[in-house]
C-alpha atoms as a PDB file:
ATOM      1  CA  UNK A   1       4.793 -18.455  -5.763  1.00  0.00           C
ATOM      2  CA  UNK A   2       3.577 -15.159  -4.316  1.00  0.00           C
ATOM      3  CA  UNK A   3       0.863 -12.920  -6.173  1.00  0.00           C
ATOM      4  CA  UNK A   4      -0.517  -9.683  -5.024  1.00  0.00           C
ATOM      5  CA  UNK A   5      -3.376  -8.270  -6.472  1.00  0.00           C
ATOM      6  CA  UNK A   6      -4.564  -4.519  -6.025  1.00  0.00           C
ATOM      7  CA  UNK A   7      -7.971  -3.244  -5.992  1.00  0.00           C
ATOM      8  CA  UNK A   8      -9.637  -0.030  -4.921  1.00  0.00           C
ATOM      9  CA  UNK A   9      -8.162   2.634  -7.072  1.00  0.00           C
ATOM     10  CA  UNK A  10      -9.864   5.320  -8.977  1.00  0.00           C
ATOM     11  CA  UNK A  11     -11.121   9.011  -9.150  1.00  0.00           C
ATOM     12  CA  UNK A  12     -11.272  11.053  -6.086  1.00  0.00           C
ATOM     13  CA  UNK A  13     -11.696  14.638  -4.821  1.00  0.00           C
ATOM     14  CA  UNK A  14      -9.186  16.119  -2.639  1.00  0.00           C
ATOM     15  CA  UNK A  15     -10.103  15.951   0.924  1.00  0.00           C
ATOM     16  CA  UNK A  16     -12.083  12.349   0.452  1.00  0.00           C
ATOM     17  CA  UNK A  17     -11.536   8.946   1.311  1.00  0.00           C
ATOM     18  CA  UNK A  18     -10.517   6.037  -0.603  1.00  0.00           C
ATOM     19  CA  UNK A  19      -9.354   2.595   0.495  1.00  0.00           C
ATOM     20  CA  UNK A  20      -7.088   0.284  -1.383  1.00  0.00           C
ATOM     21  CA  UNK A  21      -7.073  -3.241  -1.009  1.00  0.00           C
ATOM     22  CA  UNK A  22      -4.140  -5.528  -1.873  1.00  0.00           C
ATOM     23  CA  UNK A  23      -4.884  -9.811  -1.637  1.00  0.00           C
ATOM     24  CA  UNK A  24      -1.852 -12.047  -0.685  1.00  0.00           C
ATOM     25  CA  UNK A  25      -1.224 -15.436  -1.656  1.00  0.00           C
ATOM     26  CA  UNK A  26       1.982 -17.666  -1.540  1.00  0.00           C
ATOM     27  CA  UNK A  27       3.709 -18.833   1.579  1.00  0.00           C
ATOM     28  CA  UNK A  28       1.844 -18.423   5.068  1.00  0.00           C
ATOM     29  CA  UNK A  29       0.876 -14.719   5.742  1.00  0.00           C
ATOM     30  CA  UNK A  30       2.615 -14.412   8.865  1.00  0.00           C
ATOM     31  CA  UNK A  31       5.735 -15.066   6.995  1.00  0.00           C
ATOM     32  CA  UNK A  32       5.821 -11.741   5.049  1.00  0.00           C
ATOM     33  CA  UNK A  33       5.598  -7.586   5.493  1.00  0.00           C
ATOM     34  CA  UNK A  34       3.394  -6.565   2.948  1.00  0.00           C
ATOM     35  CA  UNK A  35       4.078  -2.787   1.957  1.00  0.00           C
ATOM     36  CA  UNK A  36       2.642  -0.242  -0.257  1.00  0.00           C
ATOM     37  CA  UNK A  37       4.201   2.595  -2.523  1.00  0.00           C
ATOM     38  CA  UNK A  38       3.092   5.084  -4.979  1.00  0.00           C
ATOM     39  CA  UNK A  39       4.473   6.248  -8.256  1.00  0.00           C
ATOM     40  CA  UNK A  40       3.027   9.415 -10.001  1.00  0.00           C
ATOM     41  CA  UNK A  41       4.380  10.121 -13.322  1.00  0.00           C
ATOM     42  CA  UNK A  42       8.290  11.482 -13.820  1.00  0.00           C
ATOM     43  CA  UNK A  43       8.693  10.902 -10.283  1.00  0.00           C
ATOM     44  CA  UNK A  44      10.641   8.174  -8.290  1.00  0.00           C
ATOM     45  CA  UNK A  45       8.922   5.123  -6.397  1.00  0.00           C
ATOM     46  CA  UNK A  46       7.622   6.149  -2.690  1.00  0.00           C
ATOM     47  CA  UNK A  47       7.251   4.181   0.466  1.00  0.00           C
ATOM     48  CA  UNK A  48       3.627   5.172   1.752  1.00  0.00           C
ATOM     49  CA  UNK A  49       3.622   2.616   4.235  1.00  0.00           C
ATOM     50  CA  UNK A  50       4.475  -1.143   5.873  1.00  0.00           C
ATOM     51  CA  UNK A  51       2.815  -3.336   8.186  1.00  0.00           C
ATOM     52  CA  UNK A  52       3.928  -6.748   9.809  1.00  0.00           C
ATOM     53  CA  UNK A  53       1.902  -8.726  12.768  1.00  0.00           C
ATOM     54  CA  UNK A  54       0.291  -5.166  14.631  1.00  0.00           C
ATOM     55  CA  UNK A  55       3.423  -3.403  13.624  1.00  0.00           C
ATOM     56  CA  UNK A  56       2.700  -0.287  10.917  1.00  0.00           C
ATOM     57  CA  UNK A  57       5.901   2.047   9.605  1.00  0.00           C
ATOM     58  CA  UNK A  58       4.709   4.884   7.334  1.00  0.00           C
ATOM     59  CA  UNK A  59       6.455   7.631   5.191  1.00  0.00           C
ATOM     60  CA  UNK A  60       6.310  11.044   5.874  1.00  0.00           C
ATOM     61  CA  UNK A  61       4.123  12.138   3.521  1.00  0.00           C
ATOM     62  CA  UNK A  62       1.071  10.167   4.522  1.00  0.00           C
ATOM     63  CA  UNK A  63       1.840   9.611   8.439  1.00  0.00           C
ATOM     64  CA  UNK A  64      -1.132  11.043  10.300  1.00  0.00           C
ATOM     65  CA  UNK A  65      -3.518  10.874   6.662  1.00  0.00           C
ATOM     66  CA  UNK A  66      -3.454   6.693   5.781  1.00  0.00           C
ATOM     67  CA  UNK A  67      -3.784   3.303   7.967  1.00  0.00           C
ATOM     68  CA  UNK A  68      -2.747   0.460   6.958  1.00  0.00           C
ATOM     69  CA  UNK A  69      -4.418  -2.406   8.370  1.00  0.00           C
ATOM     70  CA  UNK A  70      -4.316  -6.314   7.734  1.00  0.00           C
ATOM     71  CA  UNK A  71      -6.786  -8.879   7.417  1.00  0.00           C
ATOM     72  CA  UNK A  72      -5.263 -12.319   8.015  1.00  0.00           C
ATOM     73  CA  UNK A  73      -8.315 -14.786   7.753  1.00  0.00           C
ATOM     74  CA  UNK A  74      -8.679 -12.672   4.086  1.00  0.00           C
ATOM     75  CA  UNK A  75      -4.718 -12.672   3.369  1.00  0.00           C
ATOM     76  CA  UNK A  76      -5.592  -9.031   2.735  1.00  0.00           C
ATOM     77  CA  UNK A  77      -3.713  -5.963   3.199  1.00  0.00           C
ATOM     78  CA  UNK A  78      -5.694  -2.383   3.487  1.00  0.00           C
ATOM     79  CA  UNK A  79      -4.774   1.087   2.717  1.00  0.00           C
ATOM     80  CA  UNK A  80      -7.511   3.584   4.109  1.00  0.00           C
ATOM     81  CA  UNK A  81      -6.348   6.682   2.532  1.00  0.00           C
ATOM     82  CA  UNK A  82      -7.969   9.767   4.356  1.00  0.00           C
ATOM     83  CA  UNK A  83      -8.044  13.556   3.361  1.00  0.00           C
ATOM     84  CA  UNK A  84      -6.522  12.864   0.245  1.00  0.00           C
ATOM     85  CA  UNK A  85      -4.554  15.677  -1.914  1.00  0.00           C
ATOM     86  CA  UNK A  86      -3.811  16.121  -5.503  1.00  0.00           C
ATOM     87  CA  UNK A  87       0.028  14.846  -4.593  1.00  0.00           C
ATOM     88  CA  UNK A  88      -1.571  11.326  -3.306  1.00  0.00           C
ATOM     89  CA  UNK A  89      -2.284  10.857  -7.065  1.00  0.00           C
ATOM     90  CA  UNK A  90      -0.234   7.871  -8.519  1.00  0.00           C
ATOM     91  CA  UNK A  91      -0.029   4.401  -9.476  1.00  0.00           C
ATOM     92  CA  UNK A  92      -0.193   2.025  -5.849  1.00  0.00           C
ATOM     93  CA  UNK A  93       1.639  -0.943  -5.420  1.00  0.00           C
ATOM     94  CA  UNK A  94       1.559  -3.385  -3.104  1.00  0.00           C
ATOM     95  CA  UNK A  95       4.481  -5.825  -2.335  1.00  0.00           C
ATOM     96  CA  UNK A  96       5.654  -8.173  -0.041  1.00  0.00           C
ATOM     97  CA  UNK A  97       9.088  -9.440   1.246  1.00  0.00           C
ATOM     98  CA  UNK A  98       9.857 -12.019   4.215  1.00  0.00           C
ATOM     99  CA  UNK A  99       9.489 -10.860   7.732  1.00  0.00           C
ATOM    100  CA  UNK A 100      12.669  -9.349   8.416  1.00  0.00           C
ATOM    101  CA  UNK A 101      12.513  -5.421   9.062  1.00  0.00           C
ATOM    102  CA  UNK A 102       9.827  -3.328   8.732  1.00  0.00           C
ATOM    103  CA  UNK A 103      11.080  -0.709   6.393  1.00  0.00           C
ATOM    104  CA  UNK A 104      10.685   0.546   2.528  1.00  0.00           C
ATOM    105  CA  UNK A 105      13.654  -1.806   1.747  1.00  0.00           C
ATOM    106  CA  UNK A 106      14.131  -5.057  -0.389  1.00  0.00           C
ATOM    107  CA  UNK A 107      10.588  -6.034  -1.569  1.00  0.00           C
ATOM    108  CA  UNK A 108      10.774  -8.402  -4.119  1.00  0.00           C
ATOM    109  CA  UNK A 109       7.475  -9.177  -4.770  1.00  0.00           C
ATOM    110  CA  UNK A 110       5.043  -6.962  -6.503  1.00  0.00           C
ATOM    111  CA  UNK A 111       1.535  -6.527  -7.419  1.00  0.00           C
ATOM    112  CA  UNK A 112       0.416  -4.749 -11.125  1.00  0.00           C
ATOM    113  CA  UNK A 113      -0.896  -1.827  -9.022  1.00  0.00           C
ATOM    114  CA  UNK A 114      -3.660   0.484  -9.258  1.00  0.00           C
ATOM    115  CA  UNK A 115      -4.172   3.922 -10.413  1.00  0.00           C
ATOM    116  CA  UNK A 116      -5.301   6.527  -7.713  1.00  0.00           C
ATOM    117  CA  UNK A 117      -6.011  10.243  -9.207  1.00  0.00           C
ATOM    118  CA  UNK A 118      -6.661  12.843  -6.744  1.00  0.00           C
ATOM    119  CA  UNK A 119      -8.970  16.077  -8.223  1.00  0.00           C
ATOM    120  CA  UNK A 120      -8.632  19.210  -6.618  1.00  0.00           C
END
């Protein structure tokens, strides 16, 4: 059984920092791409980003802002969110699939997520 549990979320100005965490457990962590994606209300489900092993993918709108990073002794997945903006606001998931390709495609694992609100 997999669970994923997010933590980190709140109230932030724009141009701040914020880091999300999201805690794995289930099969061995090497086994898995954990990802994260953001919903903000009426709007669709967005990749932010994806990381197996060393390996990091990232969607457009966050490349060059947010790292994700992974610690595998902790089974934990980060999100260091920098310069955020008042369109970073959203609900953040975390998820996980098995190790197959590093992309924003066929997660089927999900965390409850946690709310991020960005104040300009």
């Amino acid at each position: 059984q997999v669970y994923l549990t997010e933590s980190g979320g709140g109230l932030v100005q724009a141009g701040d920092s914020m880091r999300l965490s999201c805690v794995f457990s289930g099969p061995p962590f090497s086994t898995v791409i954990i990802g994260w994606f953001r919903q903000a209300p009426g709007k669709e489900r967005e990749f932010v980003a994806a990381i197996r092993g060393r390996g990091t993918a990232y969607g457009n709108s966050v490349s060059g802002r947010f790292t994700i990073s992974r610690d595998n002794d902790k089974k934990t997945v980060y999100l260091q969110m920098n310069r955020v903006q008042p369109d970073d606001t959203g609900v953040y998931f975390c998820a996980a699939k098995k190790n197959v390709l590093l992309d924003d495609m066929g997660y089927d694992h999900w965390g409850q997520g946690t709310q991020v609100t960005v104040s300009s």
